[in-house]
Protein backbone atom coordinates (compact mmCIF):
# COMPACT_ATOMS: atom_id res chain seq x y z
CA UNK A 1 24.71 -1.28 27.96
CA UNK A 2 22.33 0.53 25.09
CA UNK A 3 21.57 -1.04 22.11
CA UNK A 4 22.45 -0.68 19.40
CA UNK A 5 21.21 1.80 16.26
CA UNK A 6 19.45 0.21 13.56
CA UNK A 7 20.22 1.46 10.44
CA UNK A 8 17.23 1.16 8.06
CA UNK A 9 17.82 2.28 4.59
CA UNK A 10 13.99 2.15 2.08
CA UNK A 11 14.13 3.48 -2.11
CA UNK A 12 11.11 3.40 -3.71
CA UNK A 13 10.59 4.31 -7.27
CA UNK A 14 6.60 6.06 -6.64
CA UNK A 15 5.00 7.66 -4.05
CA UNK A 16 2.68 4.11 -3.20
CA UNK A 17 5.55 2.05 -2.59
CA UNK A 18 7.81 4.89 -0.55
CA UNK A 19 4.70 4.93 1.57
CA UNK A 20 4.64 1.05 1.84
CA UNK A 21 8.39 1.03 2.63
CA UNK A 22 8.41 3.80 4.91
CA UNK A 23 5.93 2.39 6.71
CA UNK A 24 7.31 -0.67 6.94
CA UNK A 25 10.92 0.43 8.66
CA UNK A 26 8.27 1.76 11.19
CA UNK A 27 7.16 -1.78 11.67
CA UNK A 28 11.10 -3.06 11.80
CA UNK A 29 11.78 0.19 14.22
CA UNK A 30 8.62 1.12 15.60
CA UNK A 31 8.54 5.60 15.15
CA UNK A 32 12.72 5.95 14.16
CA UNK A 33 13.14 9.63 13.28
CA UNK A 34 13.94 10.18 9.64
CA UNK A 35 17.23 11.41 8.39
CA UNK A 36 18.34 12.58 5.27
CA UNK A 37 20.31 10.99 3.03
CA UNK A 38 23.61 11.38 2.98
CA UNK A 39 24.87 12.74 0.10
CA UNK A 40 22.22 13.63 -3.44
CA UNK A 41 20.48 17.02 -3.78
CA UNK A 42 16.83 16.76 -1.89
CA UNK A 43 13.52 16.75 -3.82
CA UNK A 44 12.21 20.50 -3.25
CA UNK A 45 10.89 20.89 -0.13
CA UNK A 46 7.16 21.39 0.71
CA UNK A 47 4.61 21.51 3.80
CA UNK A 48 4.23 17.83 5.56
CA UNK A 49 1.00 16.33 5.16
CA UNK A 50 -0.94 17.06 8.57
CA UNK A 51 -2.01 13.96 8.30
CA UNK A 52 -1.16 11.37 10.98
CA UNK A 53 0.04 8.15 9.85
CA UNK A 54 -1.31 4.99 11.55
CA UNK A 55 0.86 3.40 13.72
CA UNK A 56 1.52 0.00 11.85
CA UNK A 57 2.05 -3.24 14.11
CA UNK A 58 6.14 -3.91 14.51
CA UNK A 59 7.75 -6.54 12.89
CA UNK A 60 9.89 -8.66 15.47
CA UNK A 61 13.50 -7.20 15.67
CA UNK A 62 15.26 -9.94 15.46
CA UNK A 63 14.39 -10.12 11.29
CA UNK A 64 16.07 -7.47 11.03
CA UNK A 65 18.34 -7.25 13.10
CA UNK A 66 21.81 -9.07 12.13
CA UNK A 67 23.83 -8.81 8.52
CA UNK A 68 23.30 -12.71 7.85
CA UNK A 69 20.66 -14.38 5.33
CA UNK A 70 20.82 -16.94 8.44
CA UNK A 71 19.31 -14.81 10.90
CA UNK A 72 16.46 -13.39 8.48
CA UNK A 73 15.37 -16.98 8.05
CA UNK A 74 14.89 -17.85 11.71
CA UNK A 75 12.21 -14.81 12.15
CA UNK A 76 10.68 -15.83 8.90
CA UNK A 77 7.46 -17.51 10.84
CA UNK A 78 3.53 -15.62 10.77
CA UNK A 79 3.97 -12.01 11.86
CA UNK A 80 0.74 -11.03 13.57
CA UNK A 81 -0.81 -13.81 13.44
CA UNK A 82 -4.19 -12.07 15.33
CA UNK A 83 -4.37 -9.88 12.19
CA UNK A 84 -3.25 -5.90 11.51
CA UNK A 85 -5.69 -5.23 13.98
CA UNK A 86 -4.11 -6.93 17.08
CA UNK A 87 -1.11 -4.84 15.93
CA UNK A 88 -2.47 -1.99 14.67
CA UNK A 89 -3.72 -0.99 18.19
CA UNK A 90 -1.30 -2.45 20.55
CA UNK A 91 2.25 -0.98 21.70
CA UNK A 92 4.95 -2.06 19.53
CA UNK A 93 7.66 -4.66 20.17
CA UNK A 94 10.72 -3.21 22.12
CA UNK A 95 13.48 -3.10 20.32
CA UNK A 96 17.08 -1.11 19.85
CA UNK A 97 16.39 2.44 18.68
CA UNK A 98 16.80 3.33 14.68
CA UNK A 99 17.39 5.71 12.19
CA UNK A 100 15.44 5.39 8.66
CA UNK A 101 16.77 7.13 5.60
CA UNK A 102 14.54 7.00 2.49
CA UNK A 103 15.79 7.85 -1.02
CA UNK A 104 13.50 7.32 -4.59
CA UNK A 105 14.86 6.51 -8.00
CA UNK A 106 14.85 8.93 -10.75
CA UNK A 107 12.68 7.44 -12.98
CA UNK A 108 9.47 7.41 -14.77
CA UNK A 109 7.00 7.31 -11.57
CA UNK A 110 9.10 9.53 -9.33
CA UNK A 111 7.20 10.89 -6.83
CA UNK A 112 6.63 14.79 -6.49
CA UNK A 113 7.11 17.16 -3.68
CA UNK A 114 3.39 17.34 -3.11
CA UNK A 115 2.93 13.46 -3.38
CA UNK A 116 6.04 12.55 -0.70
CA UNK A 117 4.48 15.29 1.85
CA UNK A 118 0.79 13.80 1.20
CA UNK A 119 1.91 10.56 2.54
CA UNK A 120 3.25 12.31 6.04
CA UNK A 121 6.12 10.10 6.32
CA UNK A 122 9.72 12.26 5.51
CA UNK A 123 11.32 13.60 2.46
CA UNK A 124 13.64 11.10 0.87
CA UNK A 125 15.89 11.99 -1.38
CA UNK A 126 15.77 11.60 -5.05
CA UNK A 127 18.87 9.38 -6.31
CA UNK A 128 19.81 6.87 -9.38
CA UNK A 129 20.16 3.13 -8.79
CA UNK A 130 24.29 3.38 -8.74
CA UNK A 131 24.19 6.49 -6.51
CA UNK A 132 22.09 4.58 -3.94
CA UNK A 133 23.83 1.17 -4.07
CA UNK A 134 27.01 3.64 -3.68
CA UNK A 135 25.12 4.75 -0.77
CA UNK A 136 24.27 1.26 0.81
CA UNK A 137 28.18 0.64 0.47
CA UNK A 138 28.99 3.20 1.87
CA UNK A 139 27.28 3.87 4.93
CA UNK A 140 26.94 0.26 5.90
CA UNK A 141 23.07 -0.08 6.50
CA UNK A 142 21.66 -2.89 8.84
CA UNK A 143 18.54 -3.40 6.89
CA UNK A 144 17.50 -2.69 3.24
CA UNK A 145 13.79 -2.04 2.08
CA UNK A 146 13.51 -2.60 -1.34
CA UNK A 147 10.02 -0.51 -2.23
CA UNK A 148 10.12 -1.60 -5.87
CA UNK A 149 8.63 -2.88 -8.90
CA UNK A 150 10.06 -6.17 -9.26
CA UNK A 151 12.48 -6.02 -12.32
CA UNK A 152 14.39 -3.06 -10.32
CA UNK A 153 14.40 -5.36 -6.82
CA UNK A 154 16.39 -7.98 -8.93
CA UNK A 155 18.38 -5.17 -10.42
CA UNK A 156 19.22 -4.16 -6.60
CA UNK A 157 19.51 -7.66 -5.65
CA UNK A 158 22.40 -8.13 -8.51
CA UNK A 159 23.95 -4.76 -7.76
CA UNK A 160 24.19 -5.39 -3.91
CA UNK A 161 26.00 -8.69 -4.80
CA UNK A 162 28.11 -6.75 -7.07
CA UNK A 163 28.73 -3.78 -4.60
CA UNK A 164 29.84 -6.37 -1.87
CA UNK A 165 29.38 -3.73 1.32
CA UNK A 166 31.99 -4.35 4.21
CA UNK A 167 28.29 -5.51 6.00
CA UNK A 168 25.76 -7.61 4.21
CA UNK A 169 22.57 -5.30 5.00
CA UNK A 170 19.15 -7.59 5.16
CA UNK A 171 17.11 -6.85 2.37
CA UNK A 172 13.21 -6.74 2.64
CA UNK A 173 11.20 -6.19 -0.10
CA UNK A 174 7.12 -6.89 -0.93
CA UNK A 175 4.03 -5.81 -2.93
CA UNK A 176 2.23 -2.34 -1.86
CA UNK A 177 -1.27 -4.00 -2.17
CA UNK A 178 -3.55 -6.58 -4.17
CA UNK A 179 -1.83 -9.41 -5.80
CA UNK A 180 -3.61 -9.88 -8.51
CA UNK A 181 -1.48 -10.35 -11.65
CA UNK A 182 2.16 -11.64 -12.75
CA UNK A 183 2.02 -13.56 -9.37
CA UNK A 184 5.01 -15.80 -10.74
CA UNK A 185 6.70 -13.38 -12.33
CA UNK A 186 6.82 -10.65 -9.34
CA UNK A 187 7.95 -13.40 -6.94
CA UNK A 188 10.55 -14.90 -8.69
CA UNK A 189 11.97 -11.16 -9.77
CA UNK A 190 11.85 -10.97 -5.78
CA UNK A 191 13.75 -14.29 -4.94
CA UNK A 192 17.24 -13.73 -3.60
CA UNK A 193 15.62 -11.45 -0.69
CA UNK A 194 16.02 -11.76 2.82
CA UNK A 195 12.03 -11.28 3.52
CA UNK A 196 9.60 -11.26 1.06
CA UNK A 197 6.11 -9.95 3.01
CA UNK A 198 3.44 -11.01 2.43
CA UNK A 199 0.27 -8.94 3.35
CA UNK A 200 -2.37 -11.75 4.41
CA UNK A 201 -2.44 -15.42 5.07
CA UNK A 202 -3.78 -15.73 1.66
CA UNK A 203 -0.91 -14.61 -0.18
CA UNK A 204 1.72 -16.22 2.53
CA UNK A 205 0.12 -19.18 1.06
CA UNK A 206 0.06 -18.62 -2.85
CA UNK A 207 3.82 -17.07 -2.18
CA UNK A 208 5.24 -20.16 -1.06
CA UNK A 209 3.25 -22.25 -3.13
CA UNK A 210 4.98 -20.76 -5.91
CA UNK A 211 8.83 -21.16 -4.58
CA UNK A 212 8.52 -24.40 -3.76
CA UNK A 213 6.65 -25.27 -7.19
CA UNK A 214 10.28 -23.97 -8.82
CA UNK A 215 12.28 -25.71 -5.96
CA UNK A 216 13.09 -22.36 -4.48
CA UNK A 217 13.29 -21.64 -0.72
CA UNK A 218 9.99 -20.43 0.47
CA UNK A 219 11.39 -19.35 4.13
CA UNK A 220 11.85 -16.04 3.05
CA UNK A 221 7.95 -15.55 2.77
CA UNK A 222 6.64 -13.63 6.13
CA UNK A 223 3.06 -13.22 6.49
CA UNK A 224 2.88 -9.27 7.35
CA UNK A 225 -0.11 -7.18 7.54
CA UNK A 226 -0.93 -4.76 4.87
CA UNK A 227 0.99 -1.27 6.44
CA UNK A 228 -1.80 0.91 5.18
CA UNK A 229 -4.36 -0.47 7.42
CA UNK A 230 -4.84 1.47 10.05
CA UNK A 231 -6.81 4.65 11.05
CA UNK A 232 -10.25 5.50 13.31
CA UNK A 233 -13.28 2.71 12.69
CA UNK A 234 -15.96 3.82 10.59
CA UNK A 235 -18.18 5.88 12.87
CA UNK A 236 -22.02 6.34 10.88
CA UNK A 237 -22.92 10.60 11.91
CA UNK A 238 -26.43 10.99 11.22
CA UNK A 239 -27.19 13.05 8.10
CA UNK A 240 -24.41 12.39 6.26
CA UNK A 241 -24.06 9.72 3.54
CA UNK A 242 -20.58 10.48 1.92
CA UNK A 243 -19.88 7.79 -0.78
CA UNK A 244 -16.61 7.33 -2.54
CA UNK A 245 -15.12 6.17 -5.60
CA UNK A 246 -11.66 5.53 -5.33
CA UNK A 247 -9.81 5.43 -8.74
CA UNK A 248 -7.46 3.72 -10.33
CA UNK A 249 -4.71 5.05 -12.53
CA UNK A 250 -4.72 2.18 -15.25
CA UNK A 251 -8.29 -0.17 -14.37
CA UNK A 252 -10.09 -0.03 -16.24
CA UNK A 253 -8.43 1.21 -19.18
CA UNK A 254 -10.34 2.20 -22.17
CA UNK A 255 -11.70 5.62 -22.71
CA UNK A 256 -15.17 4.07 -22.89
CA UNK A 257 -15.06 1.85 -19.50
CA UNK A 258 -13.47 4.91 -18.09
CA UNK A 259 -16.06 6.76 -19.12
CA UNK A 260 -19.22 4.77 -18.43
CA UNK A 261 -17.83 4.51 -14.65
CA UNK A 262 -18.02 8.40 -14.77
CA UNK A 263 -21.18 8.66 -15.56
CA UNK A 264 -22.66 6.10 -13.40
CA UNK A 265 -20.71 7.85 -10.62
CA UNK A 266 -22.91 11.38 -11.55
CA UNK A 267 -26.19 9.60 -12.16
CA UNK A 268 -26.07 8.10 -8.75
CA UNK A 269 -25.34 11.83 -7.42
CA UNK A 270 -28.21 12.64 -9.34
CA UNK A 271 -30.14 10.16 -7.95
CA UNK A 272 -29.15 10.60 -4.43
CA UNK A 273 -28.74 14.49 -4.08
CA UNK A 274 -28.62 14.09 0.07
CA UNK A 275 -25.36 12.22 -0.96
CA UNK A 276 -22.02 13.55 -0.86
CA UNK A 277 -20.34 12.23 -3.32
CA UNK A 278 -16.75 12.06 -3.80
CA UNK A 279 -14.13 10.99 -6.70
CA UNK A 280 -11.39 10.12 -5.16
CA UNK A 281 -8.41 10.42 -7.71
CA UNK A 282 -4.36 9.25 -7.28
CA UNK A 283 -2.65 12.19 -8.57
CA UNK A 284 -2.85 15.50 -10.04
CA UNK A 285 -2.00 16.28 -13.75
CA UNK A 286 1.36 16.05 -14.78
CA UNK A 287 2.49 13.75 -11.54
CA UNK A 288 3.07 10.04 -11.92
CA UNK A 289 2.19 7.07 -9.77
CA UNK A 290 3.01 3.26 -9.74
CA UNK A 291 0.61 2.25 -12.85
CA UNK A 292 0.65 4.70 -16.13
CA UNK A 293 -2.52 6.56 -16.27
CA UNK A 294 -3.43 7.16 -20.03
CA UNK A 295 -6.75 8.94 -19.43
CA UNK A 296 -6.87 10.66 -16.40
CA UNK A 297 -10.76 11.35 -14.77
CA UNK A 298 -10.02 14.92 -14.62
CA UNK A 299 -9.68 15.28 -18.61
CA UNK A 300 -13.09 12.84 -19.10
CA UNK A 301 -14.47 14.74 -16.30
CA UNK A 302 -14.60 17.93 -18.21
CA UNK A 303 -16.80 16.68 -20.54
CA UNK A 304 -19.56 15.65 -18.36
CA UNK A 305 -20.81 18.81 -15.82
CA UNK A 306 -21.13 17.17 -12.67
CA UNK A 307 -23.81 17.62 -10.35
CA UNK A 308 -23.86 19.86 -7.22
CA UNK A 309 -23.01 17.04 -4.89
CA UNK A 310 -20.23 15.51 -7.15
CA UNK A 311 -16.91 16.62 -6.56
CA UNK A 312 -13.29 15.63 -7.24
CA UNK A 313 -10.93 15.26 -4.48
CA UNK A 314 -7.01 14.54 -3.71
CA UNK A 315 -5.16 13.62 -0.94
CA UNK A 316 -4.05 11.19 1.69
CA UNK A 317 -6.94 8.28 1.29
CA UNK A 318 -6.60 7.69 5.42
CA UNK A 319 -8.31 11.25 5.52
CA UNK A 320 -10.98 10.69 3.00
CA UNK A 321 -12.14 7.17 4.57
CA UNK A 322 -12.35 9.16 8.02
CA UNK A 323 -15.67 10.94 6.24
CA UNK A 324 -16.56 7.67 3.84
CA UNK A 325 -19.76 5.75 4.51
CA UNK A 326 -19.70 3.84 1.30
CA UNK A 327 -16.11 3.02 -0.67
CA UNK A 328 -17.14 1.90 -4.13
CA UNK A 329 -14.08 0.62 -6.45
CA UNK A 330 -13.35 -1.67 -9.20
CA UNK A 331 -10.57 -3.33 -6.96
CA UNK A 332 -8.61 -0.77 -5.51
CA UNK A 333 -5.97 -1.49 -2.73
CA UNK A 334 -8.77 1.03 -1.03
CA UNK A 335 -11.34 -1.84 -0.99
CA UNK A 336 -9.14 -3.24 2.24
CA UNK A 337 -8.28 -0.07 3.80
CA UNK A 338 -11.99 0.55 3.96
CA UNK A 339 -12.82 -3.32 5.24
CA UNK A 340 -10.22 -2.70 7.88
CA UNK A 341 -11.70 0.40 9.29
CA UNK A 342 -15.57 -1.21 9.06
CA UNK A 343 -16.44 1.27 6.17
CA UNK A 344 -19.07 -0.39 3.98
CA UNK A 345 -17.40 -1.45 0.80
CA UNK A 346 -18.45 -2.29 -2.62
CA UNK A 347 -16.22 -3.95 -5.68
CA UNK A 348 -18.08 -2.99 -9.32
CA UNK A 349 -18.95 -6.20 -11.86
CA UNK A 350 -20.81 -3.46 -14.36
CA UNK A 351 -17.87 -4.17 -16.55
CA UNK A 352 -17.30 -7.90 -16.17
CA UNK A 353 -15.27 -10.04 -13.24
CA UNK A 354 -12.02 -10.19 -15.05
CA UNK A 355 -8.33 -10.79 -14.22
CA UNK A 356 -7.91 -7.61 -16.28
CA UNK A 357 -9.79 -5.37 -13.86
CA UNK A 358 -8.59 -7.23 -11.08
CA UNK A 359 -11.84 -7.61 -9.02
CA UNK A 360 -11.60 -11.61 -9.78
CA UNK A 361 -9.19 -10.96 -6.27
CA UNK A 362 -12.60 -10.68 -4.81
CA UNK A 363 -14.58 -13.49 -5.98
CA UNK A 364 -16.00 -15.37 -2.92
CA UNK A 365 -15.78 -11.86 -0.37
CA UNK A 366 -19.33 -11.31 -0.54
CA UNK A 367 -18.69 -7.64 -1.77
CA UNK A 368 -19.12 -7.89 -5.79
CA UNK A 369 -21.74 -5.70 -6.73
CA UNK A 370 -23.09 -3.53 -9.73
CA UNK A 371 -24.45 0.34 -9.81
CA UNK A 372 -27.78 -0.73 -10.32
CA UNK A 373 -28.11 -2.15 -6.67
CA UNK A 374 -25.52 0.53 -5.04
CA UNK A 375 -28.61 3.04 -6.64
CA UNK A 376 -31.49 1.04 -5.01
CA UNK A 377 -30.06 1.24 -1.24
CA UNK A 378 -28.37 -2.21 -1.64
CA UNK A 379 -24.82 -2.06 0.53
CA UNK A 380 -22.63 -5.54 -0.26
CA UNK A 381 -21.92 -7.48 3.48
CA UNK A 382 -18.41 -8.82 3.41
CA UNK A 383 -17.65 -12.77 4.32
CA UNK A 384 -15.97 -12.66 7.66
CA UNK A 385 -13.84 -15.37 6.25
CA UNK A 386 -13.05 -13.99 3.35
CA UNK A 387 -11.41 -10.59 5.42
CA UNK A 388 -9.86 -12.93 7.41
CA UNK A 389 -8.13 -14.84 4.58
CA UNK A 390 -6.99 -11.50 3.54
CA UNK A 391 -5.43 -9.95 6.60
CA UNK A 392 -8.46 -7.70 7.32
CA UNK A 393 -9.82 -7.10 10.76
CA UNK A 394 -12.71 -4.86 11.01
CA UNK A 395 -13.64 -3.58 14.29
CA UNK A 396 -16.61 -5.62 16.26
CA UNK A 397 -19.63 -3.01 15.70
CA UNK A 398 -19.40 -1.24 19.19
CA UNK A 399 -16.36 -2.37 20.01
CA UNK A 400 -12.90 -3.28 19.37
CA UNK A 401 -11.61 -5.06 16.27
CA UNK A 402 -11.95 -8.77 16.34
């Protein structure tokens, strides 16, 4: 007898975290074709991203699979417990086959046309919180995936309660990178889920740390690799030295921080001129991510002519690490994309290790580092178990990933 459909419903509320929870029905469902919601108007259409995804490693089917808190709990063990890696390049877990539909939330941070067909994964369709819980009610959804910032998951949380569909859906939900601030505050918004993931053994750790230190269930917490990992090891092609800075909407954020990183970025073109080198930026003017960007590189840019071999670029970051040979960030979500793929990687102190910046995540990684010694040659090693702490598996050089 065929098994059943699973029927996978993800809202997001930017274009990060609808890639993060599209990818992550993938992993429930491994490659479900997408289908449109049922009922809002669409965002307006535009031209996919010819961009591949990576194909993220499955989570086991059985999380997923039933209406009941009960049967989330019982899958709620380590989920790749190899690493992404293991995952990442192995078939996925058999399962029954599944239909995804993705919606966002008008908000602030909606995502545009151009940002949902950069990320390659479907065209979701743009809806309020009432219309979608409406939605979930309505069409009786197996599974849940709750791609939000962490006062709107409770807001969901309350509303599905409220809603009471015929079938209790199971409700995922989880962070679209680097933990690095309002750790108590984000998880215990998040409480009341099915599965909370977890991206590394790391945060599985500080996660349940912090439910239990409140007397709240920590079985929820499943240790799930990052979905963004993923994509072709780094590869060195002789004669080319591409390095890139990937940016961050709101870190730092004062004009003058901003600023100085700017022109450190053009005096090491300067200095390097056999160096491509790129500024890798989040969004365009005008669109909106998951963090408010006040000054935006391409105003401070215009202020500062550039050198030849300086240039600002968009697009799907998977693409732009396929040509990187040197990642430089303050503490992007970027920093373990790169690690993943083998891509040397450096995290700036020019401006201080601070909880502020966020680069205090990366204290003990072997990979803190200023401009001074990225200009001499110098290229931070990263503490093998440090990436393992973190989910990261970089491939053995020569060979597979470890």
């Amino acid at each position: 007898m065929p098994s059943p459909t699973l029927r996978i419903a993800v809202v997001a509320d930017s274009d990060t975290r609808w890639k993060w929870g599209a990818l992550t029905a993938r992993r429930l469902a491994p490659a479900p074709p997408l289908s449109p919601a049922p009922s809002p108007a669409p965002l307006p259409s535009s031209s996919p991203s010819t961009a591949s995804a990576p194909a993220p490693a499955p989570l086991p089917h059985g999380a997923a699979a039933g209406p009941a808190r009960a049967g989330a709990k019982e899958a709620a063990g380590p989920v790749g417990a190899g690493g992404e890696g293991a995952g990442a390049d192995g078939a996925g877990v058999p399962g029954p086959d599944a239909v995804v539909t993705g919606y966002v939330l008008r908000g602030r941070a909606t995502p545009t046309a151009r940002q949902i067909a950069e990320a390659g994964l479907g065209t979701p369709r743009e809806v309020t919180g009432a219309e979608f819980l409406r939605a979930v009610r309505e069409e009786a959804y197996d599974v849940v995936v709750l791609a939000l910032v962490g006062g709107a998951v409770q807001a969901m949380l309350h509303g599905l309660a409220a809603a009471a569909p015929r079938r209790r859906p199971v409700v995922v939900t989880g962070y679209v990178g680097v933990v690095y601030e309002k750790l108590a505050d984000g998880l215990l918004l998040r409480h009341g889920a099915d599965l909370v993931l977890a991206n590394s053994p790391y945060d599985a750790r500080r996660f349940r740390a912090v439910y239990e230190g409140v007397g709240a269930d920590p079985s929820a917490v499943v240790r799930a690799a990052l979905p963004f990992l993923g994509g072709a090891p780094h590869r060195p092609v002789p004669g080319r030295h591409t390095v890139v800075f990937a940016a961050q909407p709101s870190v730092p954020a004062t004009r003058a921080d901003r600023m100085y990183l700017l022109r450190r970025l053009a005096a090491h073109a300067r200095l390097h001129p056999d160096r491509e080198v790129l500024l890798k930026l989040r969004s365009k003017p005008g669109e909106h991510t998951t963090h408010i960007e006040e000054l935006p590189y391409q105003r401070l840019a215009r202020s500062l002519p550039p050198p030849p071999n300086l240039r600002l670029v968009y697009g799907n970051m998977g693409r732009v690490l396929d040509v990187t040979d040197l990642l430089v960030t303050v503490s992007s979500t970027a920093a373990l994309e790169a690690l993943h793929r083998g891509v040397p990687t450096a995290v700036l102190t020019d401006l201080g290790v601070r909880e502020a910046l966020g680069n205090h995540h990366f204290i003990g990684s072997g990979l803190l580092t200023s401009w001074d010694r990225l200009d001499a040659g110098d290229e931070p090693v990263p503490d093998p178990a440090w990436l393992a702490d973190q989910g990261v598996s970089p491939p053995a050089p020569g060979g597979p990933r470890r």
